[in-house]
Protein backbone atom coordinates (compact mmCIF):
# COMPACT_ATOMS: atom_id res chain seq x y z
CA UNK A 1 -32.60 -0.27 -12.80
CA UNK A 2 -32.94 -3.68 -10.83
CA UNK A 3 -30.91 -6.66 -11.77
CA UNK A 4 -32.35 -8.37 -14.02
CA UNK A 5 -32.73 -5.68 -16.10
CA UNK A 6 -28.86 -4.74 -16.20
CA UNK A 7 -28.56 -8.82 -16.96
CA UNK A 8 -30.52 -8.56 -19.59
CA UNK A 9 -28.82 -5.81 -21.10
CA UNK A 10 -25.43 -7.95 -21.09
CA UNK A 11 -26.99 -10.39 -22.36
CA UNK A 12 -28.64 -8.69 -25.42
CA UNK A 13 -25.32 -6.46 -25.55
CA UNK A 14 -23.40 -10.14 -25.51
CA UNK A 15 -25.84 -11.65 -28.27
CA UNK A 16 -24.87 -9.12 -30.78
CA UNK A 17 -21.53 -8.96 -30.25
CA UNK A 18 -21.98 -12.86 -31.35
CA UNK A 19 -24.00 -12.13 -34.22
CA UNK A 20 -21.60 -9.94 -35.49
CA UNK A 21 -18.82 -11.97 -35.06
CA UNK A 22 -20.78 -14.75 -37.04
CA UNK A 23 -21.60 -12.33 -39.87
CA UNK A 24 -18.10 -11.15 -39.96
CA UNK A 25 -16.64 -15.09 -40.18
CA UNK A 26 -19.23 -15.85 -43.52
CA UNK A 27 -18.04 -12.49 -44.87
CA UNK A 28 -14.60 -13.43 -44.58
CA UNK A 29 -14.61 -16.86 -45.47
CA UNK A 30 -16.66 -16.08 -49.00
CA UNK A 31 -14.21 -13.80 -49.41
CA UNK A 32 -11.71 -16.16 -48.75
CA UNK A 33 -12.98 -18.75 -50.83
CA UNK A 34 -12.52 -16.39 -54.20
CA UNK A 35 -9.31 -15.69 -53.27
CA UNK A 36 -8.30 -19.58 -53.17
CA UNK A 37 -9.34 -19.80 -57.23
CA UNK A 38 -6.64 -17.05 -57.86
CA UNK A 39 -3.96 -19.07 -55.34
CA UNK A 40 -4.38 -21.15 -52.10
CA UNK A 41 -0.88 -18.58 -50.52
CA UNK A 42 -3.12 -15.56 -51.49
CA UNK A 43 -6.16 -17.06 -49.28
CA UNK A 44 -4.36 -17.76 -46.58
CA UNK A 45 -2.28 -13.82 -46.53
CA UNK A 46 -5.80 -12.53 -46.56
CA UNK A 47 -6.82 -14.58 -43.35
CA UNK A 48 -3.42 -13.21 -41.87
CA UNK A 49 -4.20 -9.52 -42.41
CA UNK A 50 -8.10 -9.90 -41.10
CA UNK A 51 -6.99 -11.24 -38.17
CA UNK A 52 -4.54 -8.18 -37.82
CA UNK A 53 -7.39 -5.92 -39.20
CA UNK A 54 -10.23 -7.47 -35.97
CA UNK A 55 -7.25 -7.28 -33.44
CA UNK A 56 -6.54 -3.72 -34.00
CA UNK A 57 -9.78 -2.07 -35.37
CA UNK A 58 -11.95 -4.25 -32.72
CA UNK A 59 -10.54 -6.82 -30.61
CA UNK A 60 -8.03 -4.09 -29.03
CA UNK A 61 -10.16 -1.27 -28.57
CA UNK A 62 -12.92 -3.19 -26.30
CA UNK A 63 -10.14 -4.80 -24.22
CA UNK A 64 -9.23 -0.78 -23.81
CA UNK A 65 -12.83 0.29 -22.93
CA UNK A 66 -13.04 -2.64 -20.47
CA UNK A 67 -10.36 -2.34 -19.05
CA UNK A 68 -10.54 1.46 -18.06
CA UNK A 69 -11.99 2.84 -15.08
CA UNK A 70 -15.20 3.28 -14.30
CA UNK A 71 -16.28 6.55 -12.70
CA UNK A 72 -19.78 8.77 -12.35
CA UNK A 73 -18.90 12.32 -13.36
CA UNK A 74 -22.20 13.82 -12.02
CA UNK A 75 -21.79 15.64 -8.83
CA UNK A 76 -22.44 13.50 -5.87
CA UNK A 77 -22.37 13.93 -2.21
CA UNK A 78 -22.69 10.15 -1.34
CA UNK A 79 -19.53 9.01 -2.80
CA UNK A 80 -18.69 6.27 -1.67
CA UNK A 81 -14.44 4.98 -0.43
CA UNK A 82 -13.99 3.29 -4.14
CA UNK A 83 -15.50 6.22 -5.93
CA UNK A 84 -13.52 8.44 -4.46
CA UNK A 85 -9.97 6.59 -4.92
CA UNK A 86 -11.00 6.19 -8.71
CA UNK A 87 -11.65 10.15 -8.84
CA UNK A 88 -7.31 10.22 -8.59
CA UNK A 89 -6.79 7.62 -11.16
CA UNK A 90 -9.09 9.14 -13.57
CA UNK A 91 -7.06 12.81 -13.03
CA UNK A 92 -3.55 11.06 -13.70
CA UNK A 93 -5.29 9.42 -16.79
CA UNK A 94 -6.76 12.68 -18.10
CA UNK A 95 -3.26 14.54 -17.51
CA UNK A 96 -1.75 11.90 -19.57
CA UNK A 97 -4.31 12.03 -22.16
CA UNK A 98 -4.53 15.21 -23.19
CA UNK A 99 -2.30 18.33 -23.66
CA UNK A 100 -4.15 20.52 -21.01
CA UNK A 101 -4.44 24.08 -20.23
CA UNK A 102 -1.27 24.67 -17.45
CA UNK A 103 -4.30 26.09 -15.26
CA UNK A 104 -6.25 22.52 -15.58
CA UNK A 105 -3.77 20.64 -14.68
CA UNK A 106 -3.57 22.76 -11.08
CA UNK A 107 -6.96 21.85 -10.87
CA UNK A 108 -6.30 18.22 -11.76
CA UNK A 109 -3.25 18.12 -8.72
CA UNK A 110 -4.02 21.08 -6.53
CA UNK A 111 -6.23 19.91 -4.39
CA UNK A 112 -7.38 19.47 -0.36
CA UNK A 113 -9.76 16.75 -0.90
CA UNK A 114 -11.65 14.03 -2.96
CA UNK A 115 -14.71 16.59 -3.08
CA UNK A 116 -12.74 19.17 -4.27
CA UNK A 117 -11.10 16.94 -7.08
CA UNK A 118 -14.39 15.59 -8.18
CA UNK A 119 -15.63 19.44 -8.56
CA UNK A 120 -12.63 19.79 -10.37
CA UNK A 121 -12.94 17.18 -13.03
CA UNK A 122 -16.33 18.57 -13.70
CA UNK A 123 -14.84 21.92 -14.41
CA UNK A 124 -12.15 20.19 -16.65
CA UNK A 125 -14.56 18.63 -18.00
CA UNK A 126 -17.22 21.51 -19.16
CA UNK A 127 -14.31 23.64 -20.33
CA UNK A 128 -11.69 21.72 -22.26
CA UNK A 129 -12.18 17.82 -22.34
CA UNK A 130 -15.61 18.28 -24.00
CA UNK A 131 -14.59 20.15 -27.43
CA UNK A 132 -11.97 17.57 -27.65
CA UNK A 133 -14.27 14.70 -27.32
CA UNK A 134 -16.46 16.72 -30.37
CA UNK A 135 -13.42 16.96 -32.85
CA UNK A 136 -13.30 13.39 -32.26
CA UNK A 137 -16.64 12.14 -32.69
CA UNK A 138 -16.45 14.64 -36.00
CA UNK A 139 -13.64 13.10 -37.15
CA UNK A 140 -15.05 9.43 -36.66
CA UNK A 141 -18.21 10.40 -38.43
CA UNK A 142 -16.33 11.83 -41.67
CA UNK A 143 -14.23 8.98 -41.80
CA UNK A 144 -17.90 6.92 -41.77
CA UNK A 145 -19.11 9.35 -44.63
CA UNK A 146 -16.35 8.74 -46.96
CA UNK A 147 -15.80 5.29 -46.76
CA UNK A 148 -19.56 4.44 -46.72
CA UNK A 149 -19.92 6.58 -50.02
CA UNK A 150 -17.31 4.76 -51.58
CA UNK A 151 -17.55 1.46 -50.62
CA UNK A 152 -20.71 -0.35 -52.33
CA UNK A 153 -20.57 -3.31 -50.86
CA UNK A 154 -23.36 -4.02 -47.71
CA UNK A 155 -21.50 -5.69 -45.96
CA UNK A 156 -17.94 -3.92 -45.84
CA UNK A 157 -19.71 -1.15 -45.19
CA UNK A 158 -21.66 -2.78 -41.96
CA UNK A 159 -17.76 -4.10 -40.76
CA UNK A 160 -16.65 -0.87 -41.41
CA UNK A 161 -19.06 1.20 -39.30
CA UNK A 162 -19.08 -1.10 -36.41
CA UNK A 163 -15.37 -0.98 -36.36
CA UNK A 164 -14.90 3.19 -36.85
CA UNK A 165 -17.76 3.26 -33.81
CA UNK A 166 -16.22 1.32 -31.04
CA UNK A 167 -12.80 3.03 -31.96
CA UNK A 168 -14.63 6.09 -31.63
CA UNK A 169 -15.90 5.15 -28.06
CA UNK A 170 -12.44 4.00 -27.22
CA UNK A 171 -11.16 7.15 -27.65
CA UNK A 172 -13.51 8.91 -26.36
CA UNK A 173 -12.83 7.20 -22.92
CA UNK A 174 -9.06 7.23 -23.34
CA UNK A 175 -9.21 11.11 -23.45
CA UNK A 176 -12.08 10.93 -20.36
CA UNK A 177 -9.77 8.86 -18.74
CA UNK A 178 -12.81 6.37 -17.93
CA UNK A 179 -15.55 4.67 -19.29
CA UNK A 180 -19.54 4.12 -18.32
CA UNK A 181 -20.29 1.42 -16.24
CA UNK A 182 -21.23 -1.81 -17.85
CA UNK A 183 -24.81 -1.18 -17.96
CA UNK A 184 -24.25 1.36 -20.44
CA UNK A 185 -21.40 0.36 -22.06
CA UNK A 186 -24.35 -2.59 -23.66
CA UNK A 187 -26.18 0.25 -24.52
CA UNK A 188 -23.57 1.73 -26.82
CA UNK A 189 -22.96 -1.95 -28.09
CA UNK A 190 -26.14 -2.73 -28.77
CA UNK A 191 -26.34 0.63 -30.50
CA UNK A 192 -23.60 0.52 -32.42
CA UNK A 193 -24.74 -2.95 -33.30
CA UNK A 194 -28.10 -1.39 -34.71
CA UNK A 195 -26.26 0.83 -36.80
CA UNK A 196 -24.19 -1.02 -38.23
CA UNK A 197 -27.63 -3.04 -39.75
CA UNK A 198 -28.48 0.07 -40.69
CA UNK A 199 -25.59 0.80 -42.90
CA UNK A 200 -25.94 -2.90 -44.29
CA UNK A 201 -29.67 -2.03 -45.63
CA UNK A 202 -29.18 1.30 -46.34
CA UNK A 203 -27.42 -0.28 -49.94
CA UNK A 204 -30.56 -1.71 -50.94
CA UNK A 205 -32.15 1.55 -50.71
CA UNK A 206 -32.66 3.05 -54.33
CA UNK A 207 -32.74 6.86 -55.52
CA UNK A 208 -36.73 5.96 -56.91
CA UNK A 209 -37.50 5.04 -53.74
CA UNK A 210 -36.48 8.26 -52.37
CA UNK A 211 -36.90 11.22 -55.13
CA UNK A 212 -40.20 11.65 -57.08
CA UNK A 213 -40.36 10.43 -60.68
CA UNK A 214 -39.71 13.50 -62.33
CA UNK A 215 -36.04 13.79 -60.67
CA UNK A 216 -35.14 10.67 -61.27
CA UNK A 217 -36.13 10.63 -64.98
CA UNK A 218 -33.87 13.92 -65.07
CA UNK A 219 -30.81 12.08 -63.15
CA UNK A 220 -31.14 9.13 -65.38
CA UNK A 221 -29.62 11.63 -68.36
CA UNK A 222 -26.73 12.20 -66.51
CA UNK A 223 -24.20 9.33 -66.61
CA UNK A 224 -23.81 7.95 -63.54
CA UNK A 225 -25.60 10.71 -61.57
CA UNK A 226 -28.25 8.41 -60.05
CA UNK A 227 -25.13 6.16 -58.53
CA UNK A 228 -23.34 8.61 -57.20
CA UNK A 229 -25.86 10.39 -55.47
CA UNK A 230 -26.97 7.42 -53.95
CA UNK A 231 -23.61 6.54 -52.56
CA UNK A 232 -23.64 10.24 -51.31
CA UNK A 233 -26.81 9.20 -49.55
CA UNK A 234 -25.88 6.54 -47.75
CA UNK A 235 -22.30 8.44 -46.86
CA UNK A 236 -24.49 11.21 -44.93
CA UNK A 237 -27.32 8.78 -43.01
CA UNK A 238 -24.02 6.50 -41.79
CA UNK A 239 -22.47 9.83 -40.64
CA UNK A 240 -25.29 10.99 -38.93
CA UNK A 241 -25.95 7.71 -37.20
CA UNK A 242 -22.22 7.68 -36.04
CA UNK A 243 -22.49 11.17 -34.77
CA UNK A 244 -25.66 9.98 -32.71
CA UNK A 245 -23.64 6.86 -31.39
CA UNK A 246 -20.84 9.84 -30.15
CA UNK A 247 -23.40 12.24 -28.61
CA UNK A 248 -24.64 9.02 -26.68
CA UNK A 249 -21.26 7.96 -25.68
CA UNK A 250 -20.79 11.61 -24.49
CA UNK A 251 -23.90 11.57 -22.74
CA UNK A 252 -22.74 8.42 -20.78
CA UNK A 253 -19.49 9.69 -19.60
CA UNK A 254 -20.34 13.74 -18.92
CA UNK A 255 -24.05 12.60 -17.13
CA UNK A 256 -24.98 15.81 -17.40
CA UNK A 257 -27.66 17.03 -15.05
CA UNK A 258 -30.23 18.11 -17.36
CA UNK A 259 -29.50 14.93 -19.68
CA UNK A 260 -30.03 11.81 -16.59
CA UNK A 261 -32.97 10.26 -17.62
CA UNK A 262 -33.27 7.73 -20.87
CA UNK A 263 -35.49 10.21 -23.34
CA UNK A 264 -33.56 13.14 -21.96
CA UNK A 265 -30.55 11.55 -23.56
CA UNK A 266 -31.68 9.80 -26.45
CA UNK A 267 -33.29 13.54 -27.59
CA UNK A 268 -30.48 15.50 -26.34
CA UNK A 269 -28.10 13.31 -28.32
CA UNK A 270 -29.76 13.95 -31.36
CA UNK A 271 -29.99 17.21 -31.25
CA UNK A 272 -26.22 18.00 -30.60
CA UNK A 273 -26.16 15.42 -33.50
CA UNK A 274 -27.72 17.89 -36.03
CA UNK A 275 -25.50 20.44 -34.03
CA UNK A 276 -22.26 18.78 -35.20
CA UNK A 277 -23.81 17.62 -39.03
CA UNK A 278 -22.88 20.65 -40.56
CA UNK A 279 -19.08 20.82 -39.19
CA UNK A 280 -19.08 16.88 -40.74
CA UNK A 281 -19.68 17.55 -44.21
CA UNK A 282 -18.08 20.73 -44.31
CA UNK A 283 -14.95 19.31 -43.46
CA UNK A 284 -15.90 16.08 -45.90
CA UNK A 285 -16.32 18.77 -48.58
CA UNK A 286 -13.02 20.39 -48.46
CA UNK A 287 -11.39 17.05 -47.60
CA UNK A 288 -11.49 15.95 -51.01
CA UNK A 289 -10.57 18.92 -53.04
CA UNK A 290 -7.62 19.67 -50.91
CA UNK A 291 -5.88 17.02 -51.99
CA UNK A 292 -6.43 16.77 -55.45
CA UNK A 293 -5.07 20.11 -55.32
CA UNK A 294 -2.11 19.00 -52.97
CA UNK A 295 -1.56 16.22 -55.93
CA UNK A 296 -1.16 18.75 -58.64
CA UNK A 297 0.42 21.72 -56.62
CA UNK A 298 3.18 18.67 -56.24
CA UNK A 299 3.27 17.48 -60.34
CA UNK A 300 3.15 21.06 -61.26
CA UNK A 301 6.19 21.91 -58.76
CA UNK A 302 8.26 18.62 -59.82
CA UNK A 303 7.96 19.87 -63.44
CA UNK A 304 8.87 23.42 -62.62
CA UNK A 305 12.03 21.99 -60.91
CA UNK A 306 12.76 19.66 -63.82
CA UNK A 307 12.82 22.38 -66.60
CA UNK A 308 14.90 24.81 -64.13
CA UNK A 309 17.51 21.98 -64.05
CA UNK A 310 17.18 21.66 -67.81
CA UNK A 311 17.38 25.72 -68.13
CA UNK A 312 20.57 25.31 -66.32
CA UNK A 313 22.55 22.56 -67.84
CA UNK A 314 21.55 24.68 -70.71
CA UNK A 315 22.89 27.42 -69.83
C-alpha cells in the first residue's frame, strides 16, 4: 500500500473519530439540558461522571493501543534491527500479561537468537495466546448483546458499542503484548465506527419489517412479545458485528499466512465469527437465569437462617 493510501486511511480513521466525538457532545448536552429542569447541581454531576465514563471506557484505552508496540507476527526472514529489538519487548509484555504455561514461558526466555524468539512467539501464539484472545472477544460481544437488548435508546446503544469495541481491541493487544501498525489500527476504527451506525439504525428497524404478516398478527396477542423480540434482535446483530470487529482485530495481530490479503481476512473473519456465535448466546442464555437463581438461592437461605434462629430462641 503506497502512501497516500495509508494517509488516507488516517485521515478517514481521524474523521470518524471526530464525528463521533461530535455525536457524543449533542447526546450529552440534550441530556444535560433535562437534567438542568430537575436541578442545575444534578446537570453539572452528570457532566462530571461522562467525563469519567469517556476517560476510562475510551479516552484511556486508545492512549493504551497507541502507545503499545508495534510488531509483525508473520514469519519473516528480512527482519530488520528495530523489528528484532521489539520481538524482546513484546515477550516481557506477553509474560506479564498472561498466566502462561511454565513451558511457554522457556520459550518466551530460552532462547539463542532473535530468529529463534520470533519462531517462538508464533508457537505461543498458535497454542495458548489465541483461545485467550477468543474468551475475550466472547465476552465483549455478550456484554454488546445484553446491553443492546436492553437499552432502547439509538443512541446509548451506538456510545455503548463503540466504547465495549475499542476496549475489546485494547485488550486484545494488552494480552498480545502489541498492536497492528497504524495502517490497520484505522481499519479497526473506521470499523468499529461503522458499527456503531449500525447499532444506532438497527432501533428503527421494526418486527413487520422483518417477519411476514401472519407472525406478527400472532405476536401482536401476546403482550409485549413484539417488543421484546425486537430488542432480542438487535441484541444478536450488535453481537455478531462485535464478534466480526474481534476476528478482524485478531486477524491484524496473528497475520496468519493463509489470512494476508484484504478478502482473505474480511471472509475469514466472518466465518470464525459464526464459529464463536453459538458460544455468545449460549453463555447470554445461562447468564441471566443464573442469577435470578443466585437471587433466590440467597432470600430462600436468609429465611431458612432466620426461622432456625427463631426455632432456637424458642427452644
Amino acid at each position: 500500500m503506497n502512501k497516500k493510501a495509508k494517509k488516507l486511511w488516517y485521515l478517514i480513521a481521524i474523521c470518524c473519530l471526530i464525528l463521533f466525538v461530535i455525536i457524543l457532545v449533542a447526546c450529552v448536552m440534550d441530556i444535560g439540558e433535562k437534567l438542568r429542569k430537575i436541578n442545575q447541581i444534578v446537570e453539572y454531576v452528570f457532566y462530571g461522571l461522562v467525563v469519567i465514563l469517556v476517560f476510562f471506557g475510551i479516552i484511556n484505552p486508545i492512549r493504551i493501543i497507541v502507545t503499545s508496540p508495534t510488531f509483525n507476527s508473520e514469519i519473516n526472514d528480512n527482519a530488520n534491527r528495530k523489528q528484532r529489538k521489539a520481538y524482546r519487548l513484546v515477550a516481557k509484555n506477553i509474560i506479564k500479561a498472561n498466566d502462561l504455561e511454565e513451558e511457554n514461558v522457556k520459550l518466551l526466555t530460552n532462547y539463542k537468537s532473535y530468529d529463534e524468539l520470533q519462531l517462538n512467539l508464533q508457537l505461543v501464539f498458535e497454542k495458548e495466546i489465541r483461545n485467550k484472545l477468543n474468551k475475550i472477544i466472547i465476552r465483549k460481544a455478550k456484554t454488546v448483546l445484553i446491553s443492546t437488548a436492553i437499552c432502547q435508546n439509538a443512541r446509548v446503544d451506538m456510545i455503548t458499542v463503540f466504547s465495549v469495541d475499542i476496549n475489546m481491541v485494547k485488550e486484545l493487544v494488552v494480552k498480545c503484548g502489541f498492536r497492528p501498525n497504524m495502517r490497520n489500527l484505522s481499519k479497526l476504527l473506521v470499523k468499529i465506527f461503522g458499527t456503531a451506525l449500525i447499532a444506532e439504525g438497527l432501533q428503527s428497524i421494526s418486527m413487520d419489517d422483518i417477519l411476514p404478516n401472519s407472525a406478527t398478527t400472532a405476536l401482536s396477542e401476546i403482550p409485549f412479545a413484539k417488543t421484546v423480540l425486537s430488542s432480542v434482535t438487535q441484541g444478536l446483530a450488535n453481537a455478531l458485528l462485535t464478534l466480526r470487529i474481534g476476528c478482524v482485530a485478531r486477524k491484524y495481530l496473528f497475520k496468519d499466512g493463509n489470512c494476508i490479503t484484504r478478502e482473505d481476512i474480511r471472509r475469514q473473519a466472518f466465518k470464525d465469527a459464526l464459529i464463536l456465535y453459538p458460544q455468545v448466546i449460549a453463555g447470554t442464555l445461562t447468564f441471566v437465569p443464573k442469577k435470578i437463581v443466585n437471587l433466590f438461592t440467597r432470600k430462600k437461605d436468609k429465611e431458612n437462617t432466620n426461622n432456625s434462629n427463631l426455632i432456637e430462641q424458642n427452644v
